[in-house]
Protein backbone atom coordinates (compact mmCIF):
# COMPACT_ATOMS: atom_id res chain seq x y z
CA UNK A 1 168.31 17.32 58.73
CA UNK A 2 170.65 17.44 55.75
CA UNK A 3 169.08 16.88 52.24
CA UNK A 4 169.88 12.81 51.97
CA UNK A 5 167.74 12.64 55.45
CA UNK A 6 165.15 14.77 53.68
CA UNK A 7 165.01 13.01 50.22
CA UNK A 8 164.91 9.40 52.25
CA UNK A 9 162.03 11.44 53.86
CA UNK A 10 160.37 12.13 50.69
CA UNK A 11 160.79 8.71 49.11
CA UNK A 12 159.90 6.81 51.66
CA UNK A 13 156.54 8.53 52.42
CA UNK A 14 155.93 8.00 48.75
CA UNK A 15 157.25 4.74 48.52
CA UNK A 16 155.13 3.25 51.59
CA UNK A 17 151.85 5.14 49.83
CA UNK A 18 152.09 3.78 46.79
CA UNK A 19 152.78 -0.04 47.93
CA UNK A 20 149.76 0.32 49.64
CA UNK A 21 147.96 -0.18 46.30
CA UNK A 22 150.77 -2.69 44.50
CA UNK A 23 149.70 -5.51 46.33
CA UNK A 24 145.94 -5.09 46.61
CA UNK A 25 146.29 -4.59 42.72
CA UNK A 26 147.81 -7.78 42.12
CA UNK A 27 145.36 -9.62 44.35
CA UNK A 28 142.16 -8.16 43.48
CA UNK A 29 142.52 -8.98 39.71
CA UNK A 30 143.43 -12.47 40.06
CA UNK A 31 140.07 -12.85 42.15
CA UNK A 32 137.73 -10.94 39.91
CA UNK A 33 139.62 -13.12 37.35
CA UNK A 34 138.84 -16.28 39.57
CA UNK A 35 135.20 -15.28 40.29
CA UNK A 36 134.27 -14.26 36.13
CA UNK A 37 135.69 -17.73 35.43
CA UNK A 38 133.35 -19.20 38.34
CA UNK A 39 130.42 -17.74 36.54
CA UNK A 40 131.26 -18.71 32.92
CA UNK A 41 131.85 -22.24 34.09
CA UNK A 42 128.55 -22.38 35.90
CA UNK A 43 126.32 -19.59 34.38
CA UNK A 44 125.14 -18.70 38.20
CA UNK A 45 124.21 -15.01 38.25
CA UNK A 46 125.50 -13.93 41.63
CA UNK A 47 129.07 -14.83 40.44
CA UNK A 48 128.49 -12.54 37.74
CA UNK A 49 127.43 -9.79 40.00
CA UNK A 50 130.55 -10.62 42.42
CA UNK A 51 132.75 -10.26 39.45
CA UNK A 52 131.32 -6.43 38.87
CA UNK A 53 130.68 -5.48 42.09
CA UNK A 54 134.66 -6.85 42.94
CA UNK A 55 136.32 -5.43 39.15
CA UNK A 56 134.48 -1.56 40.04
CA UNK A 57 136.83 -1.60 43.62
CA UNK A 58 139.74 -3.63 41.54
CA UNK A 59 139.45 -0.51 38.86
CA UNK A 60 139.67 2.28 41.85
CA UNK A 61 142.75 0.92 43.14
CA UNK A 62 144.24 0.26 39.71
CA UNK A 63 143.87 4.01 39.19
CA UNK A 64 144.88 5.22 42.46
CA UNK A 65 148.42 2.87 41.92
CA UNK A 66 148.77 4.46 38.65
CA UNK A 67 148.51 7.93 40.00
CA UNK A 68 150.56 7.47 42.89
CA UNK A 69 153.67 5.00 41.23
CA UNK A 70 154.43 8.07 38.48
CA UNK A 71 155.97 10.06 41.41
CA UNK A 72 158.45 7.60 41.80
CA UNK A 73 159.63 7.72 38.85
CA UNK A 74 160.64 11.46 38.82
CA UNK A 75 162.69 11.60 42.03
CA UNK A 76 165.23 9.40 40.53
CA UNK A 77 166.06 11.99 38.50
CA UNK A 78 164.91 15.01 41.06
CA UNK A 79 166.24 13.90 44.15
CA UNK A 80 168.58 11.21 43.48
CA UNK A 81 170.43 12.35 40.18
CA UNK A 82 173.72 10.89 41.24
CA UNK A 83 172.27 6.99 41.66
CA UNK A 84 170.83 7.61 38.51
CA UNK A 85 174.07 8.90 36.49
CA UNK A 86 175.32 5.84 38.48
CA UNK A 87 173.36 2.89 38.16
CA UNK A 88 170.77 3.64 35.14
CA UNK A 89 172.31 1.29 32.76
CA UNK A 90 171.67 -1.43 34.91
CA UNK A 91 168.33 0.17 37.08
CA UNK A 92 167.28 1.43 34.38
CA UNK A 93 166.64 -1.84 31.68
CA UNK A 94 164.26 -3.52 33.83
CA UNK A 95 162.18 -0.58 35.03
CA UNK A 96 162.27 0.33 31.24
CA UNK A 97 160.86 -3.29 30.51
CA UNK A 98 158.13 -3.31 33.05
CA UNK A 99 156.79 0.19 31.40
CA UNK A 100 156.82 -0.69 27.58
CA UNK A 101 156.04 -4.40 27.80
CA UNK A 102 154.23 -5.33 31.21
CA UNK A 103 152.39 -2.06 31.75
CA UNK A 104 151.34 -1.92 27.91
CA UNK A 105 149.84 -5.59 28.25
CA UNK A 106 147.75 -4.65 31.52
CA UNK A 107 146.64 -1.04 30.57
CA UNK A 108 145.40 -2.67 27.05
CA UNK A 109 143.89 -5.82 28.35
CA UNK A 110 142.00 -3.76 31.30
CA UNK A 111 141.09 -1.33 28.90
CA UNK A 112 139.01 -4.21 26.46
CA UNK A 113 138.18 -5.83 29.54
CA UNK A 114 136.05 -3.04 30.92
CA UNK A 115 134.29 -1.95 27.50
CA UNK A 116 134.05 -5.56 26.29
CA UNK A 117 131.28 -6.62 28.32
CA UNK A 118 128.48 -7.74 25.96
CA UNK A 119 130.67 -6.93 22.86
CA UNK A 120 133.61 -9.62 23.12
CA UNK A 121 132.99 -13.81 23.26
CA UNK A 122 132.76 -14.55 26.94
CA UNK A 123 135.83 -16.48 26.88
CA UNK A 124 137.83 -13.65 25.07
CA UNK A 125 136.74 -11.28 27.52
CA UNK A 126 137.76 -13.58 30.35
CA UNK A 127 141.23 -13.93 28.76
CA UNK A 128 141.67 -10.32 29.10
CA UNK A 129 141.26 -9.91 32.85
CA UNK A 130 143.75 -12.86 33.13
CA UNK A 131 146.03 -11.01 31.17
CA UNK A 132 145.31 -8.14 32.84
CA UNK A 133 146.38 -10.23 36.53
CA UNK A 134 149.36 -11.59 33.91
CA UNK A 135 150.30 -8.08 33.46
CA UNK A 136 150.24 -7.60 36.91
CA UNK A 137 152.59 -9.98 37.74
CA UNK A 138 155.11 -9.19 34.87
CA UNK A 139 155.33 -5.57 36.07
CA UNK A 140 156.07 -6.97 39.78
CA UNK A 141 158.87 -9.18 38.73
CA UNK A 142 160.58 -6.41 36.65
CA UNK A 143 160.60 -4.01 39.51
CA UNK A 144 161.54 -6.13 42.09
CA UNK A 145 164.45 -7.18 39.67
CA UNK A 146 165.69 -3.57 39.87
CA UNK A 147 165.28 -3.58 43.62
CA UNK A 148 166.74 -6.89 43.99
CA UNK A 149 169.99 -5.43 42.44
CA UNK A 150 170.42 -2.83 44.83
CA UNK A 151 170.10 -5.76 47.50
CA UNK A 152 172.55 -7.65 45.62
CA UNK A 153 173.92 -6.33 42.98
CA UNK A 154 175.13 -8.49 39.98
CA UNK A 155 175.62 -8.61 36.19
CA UNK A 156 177.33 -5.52 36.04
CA UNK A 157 180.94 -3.95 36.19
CA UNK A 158 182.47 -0.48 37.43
CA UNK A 159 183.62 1.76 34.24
CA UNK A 160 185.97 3.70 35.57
CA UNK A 161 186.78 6.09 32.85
CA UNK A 162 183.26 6.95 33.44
CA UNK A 163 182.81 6.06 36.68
CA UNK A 164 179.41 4.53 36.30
CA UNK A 165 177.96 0.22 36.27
CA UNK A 166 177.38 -0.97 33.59
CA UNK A 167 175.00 -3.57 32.47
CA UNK A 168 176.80 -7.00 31.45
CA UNK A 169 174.83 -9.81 32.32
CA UNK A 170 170.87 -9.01 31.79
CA UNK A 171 169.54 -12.68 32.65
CA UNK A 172 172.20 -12.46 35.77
CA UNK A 173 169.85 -9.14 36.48
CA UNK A 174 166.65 -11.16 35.92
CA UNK A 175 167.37 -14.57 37.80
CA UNK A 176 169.60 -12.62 40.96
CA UNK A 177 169.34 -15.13 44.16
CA UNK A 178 167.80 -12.31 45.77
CA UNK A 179 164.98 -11.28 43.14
CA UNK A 180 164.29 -15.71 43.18
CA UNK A 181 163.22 -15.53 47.05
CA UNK A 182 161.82 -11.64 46.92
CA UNK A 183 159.34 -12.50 44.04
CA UNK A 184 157.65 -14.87 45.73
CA UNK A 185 156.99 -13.68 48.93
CA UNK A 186 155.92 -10.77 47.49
CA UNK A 187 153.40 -12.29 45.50
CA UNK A 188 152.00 -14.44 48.17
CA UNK A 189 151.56 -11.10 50.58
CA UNK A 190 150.04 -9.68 47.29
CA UNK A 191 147.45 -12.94 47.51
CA UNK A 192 146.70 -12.56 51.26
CA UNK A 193 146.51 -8.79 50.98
CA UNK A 194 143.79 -9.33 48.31
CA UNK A 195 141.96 -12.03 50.34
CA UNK A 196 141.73 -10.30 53.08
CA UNK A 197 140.26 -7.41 51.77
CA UNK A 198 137.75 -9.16 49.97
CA UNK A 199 137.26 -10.95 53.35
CA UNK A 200 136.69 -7.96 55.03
CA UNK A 201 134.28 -5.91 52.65
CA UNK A 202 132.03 -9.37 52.50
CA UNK A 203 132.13 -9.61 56.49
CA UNK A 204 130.54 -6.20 56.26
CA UNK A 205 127.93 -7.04 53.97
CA UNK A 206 127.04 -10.56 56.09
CA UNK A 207 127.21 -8.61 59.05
CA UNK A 208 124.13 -7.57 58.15
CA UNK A 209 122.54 -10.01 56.09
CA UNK A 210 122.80 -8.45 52.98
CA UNK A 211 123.67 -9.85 49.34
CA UNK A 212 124.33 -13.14 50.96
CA UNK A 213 124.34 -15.32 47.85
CA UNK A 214 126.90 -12.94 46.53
CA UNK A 215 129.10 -12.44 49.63
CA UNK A 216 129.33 -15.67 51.23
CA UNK A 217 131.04 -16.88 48.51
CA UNK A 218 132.87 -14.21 47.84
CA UNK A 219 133.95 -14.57 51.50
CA UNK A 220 135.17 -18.40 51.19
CA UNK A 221 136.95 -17.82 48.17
CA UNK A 222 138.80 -15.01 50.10
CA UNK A 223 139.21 -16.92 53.16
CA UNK A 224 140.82 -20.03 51.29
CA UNK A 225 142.79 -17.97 49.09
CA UNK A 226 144.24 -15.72 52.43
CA UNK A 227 145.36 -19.13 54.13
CA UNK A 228 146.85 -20.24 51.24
CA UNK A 229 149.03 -16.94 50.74
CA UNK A 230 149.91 -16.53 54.31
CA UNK A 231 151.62 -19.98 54.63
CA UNK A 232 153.28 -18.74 51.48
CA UNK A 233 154.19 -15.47 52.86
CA UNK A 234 156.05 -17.42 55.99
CA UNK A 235 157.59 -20.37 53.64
CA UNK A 236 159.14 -17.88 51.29
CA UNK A 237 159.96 -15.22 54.12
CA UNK A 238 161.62 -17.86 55.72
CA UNK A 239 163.91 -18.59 52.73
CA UNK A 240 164.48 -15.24 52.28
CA UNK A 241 166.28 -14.41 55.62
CA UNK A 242 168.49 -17.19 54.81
CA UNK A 243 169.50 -15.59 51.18
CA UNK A 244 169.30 -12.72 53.56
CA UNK A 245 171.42 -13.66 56.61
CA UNK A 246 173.95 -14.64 53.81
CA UNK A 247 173.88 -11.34 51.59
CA UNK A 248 173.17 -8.71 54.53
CA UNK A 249 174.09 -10.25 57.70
CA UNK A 250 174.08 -6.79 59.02
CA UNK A 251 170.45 -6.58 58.07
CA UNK A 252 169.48 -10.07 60.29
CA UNK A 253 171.41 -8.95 63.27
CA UNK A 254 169.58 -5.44 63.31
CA UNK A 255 166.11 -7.45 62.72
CA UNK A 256 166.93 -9.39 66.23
CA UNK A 257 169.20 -6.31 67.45
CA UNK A 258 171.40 -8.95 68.21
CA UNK A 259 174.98 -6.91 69.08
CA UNK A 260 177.11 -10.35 70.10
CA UNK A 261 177.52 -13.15 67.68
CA UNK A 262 175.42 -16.10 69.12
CA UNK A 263 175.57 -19.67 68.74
CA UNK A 264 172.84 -20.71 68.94
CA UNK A 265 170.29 -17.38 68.61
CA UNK A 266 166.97 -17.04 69.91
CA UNK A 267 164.40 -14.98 68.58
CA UNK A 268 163.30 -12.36 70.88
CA UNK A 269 159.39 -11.68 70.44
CA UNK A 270 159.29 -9.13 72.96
CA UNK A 271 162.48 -6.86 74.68
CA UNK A 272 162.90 -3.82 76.35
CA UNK A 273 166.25 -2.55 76.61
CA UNK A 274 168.67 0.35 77.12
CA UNK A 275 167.80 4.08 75.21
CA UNK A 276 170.76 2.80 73.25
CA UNK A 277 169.57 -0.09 72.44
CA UNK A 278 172.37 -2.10 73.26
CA UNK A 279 171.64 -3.88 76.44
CA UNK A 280 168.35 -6.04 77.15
CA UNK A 281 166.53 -5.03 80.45
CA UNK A 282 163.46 -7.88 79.72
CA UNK A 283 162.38 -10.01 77.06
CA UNK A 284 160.16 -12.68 75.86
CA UNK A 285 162.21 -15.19 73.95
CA UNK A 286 162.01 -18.68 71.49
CA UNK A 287 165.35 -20.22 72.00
CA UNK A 288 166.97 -21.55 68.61
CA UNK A 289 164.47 -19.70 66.73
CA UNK A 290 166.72 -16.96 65.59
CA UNK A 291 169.31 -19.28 64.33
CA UNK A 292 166.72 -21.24 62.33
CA UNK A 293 165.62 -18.33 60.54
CA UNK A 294 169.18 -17.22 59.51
CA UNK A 295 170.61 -20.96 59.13
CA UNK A 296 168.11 -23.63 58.70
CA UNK A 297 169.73 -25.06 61.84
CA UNK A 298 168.60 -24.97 65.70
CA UNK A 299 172.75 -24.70 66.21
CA UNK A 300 173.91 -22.11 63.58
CA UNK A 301 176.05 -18.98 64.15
CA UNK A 302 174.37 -15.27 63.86
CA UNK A 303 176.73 -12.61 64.03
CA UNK A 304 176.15 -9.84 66.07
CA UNK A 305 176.02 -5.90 65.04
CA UNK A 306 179.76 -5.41 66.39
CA UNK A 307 181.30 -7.78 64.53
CA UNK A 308 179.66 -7.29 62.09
CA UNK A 309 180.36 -4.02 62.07
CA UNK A 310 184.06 -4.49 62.60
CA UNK A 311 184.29 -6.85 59.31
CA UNK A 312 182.54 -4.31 56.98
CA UNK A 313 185.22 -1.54 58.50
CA UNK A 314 187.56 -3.51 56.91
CA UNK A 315 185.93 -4.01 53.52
CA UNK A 316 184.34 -0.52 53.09
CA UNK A 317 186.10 1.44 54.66
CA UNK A 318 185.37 3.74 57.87
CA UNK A 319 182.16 4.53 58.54
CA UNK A 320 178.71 3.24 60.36
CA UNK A 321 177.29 0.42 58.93
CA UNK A 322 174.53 -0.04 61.17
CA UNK A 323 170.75 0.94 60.19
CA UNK A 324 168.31 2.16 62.97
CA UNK A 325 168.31 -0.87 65.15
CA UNK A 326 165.02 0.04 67.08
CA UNK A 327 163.07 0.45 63.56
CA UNK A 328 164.72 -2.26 61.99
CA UNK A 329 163.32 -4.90 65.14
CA UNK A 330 160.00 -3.10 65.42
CA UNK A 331 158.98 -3.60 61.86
CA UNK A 332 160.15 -7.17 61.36
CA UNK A 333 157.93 -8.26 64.46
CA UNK A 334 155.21 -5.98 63.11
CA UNK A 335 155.59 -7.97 59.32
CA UNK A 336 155.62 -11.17 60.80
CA UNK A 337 152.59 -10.63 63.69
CA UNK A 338 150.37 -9.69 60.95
CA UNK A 339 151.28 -12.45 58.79
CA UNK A 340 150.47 -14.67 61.72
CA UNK A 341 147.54 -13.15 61.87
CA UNK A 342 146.22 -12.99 58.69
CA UNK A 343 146.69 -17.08 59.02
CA UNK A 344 144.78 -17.37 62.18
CA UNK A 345 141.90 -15.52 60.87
CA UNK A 346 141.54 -16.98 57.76
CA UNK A 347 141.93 -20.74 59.42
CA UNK A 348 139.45 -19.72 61.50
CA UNK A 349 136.60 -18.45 59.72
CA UNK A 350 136.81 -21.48 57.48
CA UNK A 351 136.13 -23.25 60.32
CA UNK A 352 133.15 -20.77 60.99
CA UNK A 353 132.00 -21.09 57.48
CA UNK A 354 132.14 -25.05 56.98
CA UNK A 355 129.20 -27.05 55.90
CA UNK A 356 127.33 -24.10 54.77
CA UNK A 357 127.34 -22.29 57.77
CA UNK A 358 127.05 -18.66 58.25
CA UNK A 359 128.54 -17.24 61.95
CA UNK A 360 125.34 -15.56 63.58
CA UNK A 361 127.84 -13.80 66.38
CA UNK A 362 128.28 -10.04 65.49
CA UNK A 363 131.85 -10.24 66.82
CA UNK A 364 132.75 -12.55 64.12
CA UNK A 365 132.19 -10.10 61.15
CA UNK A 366 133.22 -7.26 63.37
CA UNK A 367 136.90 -9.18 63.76
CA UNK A 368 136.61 -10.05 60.12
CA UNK A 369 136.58 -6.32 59.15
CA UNK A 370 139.06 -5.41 61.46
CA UNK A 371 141.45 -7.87 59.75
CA UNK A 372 141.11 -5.78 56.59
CA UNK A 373 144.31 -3.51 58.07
CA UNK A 374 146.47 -6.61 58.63
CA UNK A 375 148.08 -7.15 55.01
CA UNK A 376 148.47 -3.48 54.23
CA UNK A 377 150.14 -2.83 57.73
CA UNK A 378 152.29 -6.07 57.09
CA UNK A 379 153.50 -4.80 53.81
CA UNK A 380 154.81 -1.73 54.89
CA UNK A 381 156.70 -3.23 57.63
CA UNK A 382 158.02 -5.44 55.47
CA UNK A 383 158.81 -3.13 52.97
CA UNK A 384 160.42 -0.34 55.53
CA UNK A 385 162.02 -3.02 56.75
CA UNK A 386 163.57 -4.13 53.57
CA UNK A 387 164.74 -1.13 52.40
CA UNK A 388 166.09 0.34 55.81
CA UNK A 389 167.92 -2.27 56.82
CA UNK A 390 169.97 -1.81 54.22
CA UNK A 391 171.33 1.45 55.30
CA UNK A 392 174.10 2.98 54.80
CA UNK A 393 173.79 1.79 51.42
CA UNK A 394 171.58 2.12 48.22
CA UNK A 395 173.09 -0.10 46.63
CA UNK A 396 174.31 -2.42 49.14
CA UNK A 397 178.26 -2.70 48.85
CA UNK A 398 178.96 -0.32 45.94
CA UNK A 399 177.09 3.12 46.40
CA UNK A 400 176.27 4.51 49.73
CA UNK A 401 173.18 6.54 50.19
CA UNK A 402 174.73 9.79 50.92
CA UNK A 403 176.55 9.82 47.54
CA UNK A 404 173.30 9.05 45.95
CA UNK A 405 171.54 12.37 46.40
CA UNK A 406 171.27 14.85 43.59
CA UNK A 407 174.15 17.44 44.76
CA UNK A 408 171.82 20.70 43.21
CA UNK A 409 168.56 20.45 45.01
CA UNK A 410 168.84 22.67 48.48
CA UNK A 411 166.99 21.53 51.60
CA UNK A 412 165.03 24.08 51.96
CA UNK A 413 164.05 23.10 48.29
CA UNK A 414 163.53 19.58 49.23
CA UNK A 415 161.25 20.41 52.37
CA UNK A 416 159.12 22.09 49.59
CA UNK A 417 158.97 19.15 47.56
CA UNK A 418 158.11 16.73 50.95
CA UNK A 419 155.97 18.74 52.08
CA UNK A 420 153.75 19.68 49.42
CA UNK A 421 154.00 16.00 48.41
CA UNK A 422 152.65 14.71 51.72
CA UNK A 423 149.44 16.97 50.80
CA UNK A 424 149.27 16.01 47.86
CA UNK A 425 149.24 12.33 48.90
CA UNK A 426 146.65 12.85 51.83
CA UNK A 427 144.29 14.49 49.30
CA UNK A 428 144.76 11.37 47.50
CA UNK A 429 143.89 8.97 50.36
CA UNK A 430 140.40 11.00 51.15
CA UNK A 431 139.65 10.45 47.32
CA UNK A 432 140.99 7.27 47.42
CA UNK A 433 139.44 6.00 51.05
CA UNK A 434 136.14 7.52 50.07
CA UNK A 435 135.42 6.50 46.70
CA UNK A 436 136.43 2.95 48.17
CA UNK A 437 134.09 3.12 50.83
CA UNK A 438 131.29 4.54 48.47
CA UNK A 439 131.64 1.39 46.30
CA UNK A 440 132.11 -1.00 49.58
CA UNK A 441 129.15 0.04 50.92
CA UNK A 442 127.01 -0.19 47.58
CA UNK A 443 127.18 -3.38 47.43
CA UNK A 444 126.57 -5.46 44.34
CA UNK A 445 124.57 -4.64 41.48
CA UNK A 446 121.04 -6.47 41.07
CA UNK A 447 120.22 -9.44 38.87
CA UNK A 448 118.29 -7.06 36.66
CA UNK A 449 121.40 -4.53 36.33
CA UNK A 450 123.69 -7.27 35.47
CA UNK A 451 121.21 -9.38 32.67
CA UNK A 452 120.08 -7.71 29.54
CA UNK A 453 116.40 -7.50 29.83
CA UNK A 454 114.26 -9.16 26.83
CA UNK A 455 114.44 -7.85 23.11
CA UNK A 456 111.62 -6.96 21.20
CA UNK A 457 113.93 -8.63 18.19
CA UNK A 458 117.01 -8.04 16.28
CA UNK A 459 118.26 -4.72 15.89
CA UNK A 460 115.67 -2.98 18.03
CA UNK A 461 116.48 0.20 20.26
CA UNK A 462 116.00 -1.88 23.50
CA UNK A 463 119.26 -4.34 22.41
CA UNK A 464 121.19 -1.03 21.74
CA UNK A 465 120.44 0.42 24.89
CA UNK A 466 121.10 -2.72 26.72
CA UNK A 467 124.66 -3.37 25.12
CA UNK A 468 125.59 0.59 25.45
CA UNK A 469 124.41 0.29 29.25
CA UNK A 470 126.36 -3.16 29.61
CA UNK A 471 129.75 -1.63 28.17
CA UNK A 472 130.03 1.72 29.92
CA UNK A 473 129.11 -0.62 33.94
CA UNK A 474 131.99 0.60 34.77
């Protein structure tokens, strides 16, 4: 391997760890959000013990993201000096955004959030996790903006005494077709991922009867807001292969490793071809279905690999404009069976749950804890499949990624720099994984840990005690 293959290495092990947390992030703090409003509404105590037990994992992960997301930063300069001299006027002002104005507002709102217990109004103190899940999505948008460009880049013009883009159009940046169907469906796999890790960790706890008054509803809430998300996930997916098929039609044939143009496409759910890939031996297909996704039509045109190929010879250049077909196909079926998935179990332990039910079967809970996996495995797909399939380029149509690499850093340097990173990281997920499962397994914290107990009047040392033991919960 050259060093592009081994920085792609490096980034991408980085980049697929540290998404891991992203969307759990987002999720989490919109339901500890949901579940301290449930409990100011309605004073009941075991929402206020959901909302701890819930904002103590919420806090791990936030951490963890933190920790994990700063690494990215530095290889842009490390590894990948040459996109940077490139494209940092334009990369750079909304990754600059996110980190003085979105990641200010949720490190300063989490911060009064978890010593404001007992020392803020209720309702002030609920604002800030809100803003904190505001934050959240604010630092989301901004760096999928920046991503979005590279999909489909916009706003911006070549300097060629310089030889660098150059920002022109900042709200082009912002509002890019791309970054209008990516948000979304990001979001709503950020809702389901979320939901179904709350769903899991309750299963757990039900499985054996314990906590149920804080769990079961802890469980619906996660269940309803899962189903929700996942029919997002597919509605906005859906428009995004369109935006998709139209931007990076290289990218939709590779996802169906469709090499001849088709009209119309089915969608293969299952093939087995030639070590090339090229040729189909079996498979398992939905006929139309393909040139839905890419059309909106059961009749539309998908263009196959080759001529595909052959068209963006003649734009670019020569060269191979094809990604790796076999990852590319495996990763979009992986994305989209867990999202189908993720619906079926939700749907279905609604059912389980209705009328005030609670499933007695152990195979129920044991399914519900399984599920747990599905969002985080469905994100990386998606995102590996995202970002891959849009090889040769990083950013697509104007910088390829073998120009992109920092031309001073020697392989043997940049095996150093994956390989102690991929310790590093796997330290990190045994910290991470057991402090999580520590927590998990706790459950939540008793009625008598969550309410002060009685004062023996104002200003007595009881009260103190109570509010210093109330602020530092966490």
């Amino acid at each position: 391997m050259d060093t592009v293959d081994i920085a792609r290495w490096q980034f991408g092990i980085t980049t697929v760890y540290h998404f891991l947390f992203v969307p759990l992030t987002i999720g989490l703090s919109a339901l500890v959000a949901v579940l301290q409003t449930a409990w100011l509404r309605t004073g009941k105590t075991a929402y206020l013990r959901a909302t701890k037990f819930w904002g103590k994992l919420f806090l791990i992960n936030f951490a963890m993201g933190i920790v994990t997301g700063i690494v990215q930063e530095f290889q842009f300069g490390m590894n990948w000096s040459d996109y940077s001299r490139f494209v940092g006027d334009v990369f750079g002002a909304p990754l600059a955004i996110e980190g003085l104005l979105a990641f200010f507002v949720e490190s300063t709102f989490l911060g009064l959030w978890i010593f404001g217990w007992d020392r803020l109004p209720k309702r002030l103190h609920l604002g800030c996790i809100w803003l904190v899940h505001i934050g959240t999505l604010l630092s989301a948008y901004f760096i999928l903006a920046a991503n979005s460009w590279m999909q489909h880049p916009v706003g911006y013009r070549i300097d060629h005494e310089s030889g660098r883009a150059v920002l022109t159009d900042f709200w082009a940046v912002l509002t890019n077709s791309t970054q209008l169907v990516a948000f979304p469906h990001t979001m709503t796999a950020a809702f389901a991922t979320g939901g179904m890790f709350m769903a899991g960790v309750s299963a757990w706890h039900l499985a054996r009867r314990k906590n149920v008054e804080v769990f079961r509803p802890s469980l619906k809430l996660a269940l309803v807001v899962t189903a929700i998300a996942s029919i997002g996930v597919a509605i906005t997916g859906d428009l995004q292969g369109k935006v998709m098929t139209e931007q990076q039609p290289m990218k939709m044939a590779a996802a169906e490793a469709l090499y001849e143009t088709e009209r119309p496409a089915s969608f293969s759910i299952f093939t087995v071809g030639t070590l090339n890939g090229e040729k189909e031996v079996f498979g398992v297909k939905v006929p139309r279905l393909l040139s839905f996704l890419a059309t909106g039509t059961l009749d539309g045109e998908v263009k196959g690999i080759n001529d595909v190929q052959a068209a963006e010879r003649e734009r670019y250049g020569a060269g191979d404009y094809r990604p790796m077909i076999p990852v590319i196909y495996w990763n979009f079926r992986v994305m989209s069976g867990a999202g189908i998935a993720m619906t079926m179990v939700s749907l279905a332990g609604l059912w389980l749950l209705r009328r005030g039910r609670l499933p007695s079967n152990p195979w129920v809970y044991r399914i519900g804890v399984l599920s747990l996996t599905l969002p985080f495995i469905g994100n990386s797909a998606g995102w590996i499949f995202t970002e891959m399939g849009r090889q040769p380029w990083s950013v697509f149509g104007v910088l390829k990624t073998s120009s992109s690499v920092s031309p001073g850093v020697s392989a043997s340097s940049m095996l150093i720099s994956v390989a102690s990173l991929t310790a590093l990281y796997g330290v990190l997920l045994v910290i991470e994984t057991g402090l999580m499962l520590k927590y998990a397994k706790a459950g939540p914290p008793s009625e008598d840990e969550v309410l002060p107990p009685p004062s023996d009047g104002p200003g007595s040392d009881s009260d103190s005690d109570s509010e210093r033991s109330l602020a530092f919960a966490y």
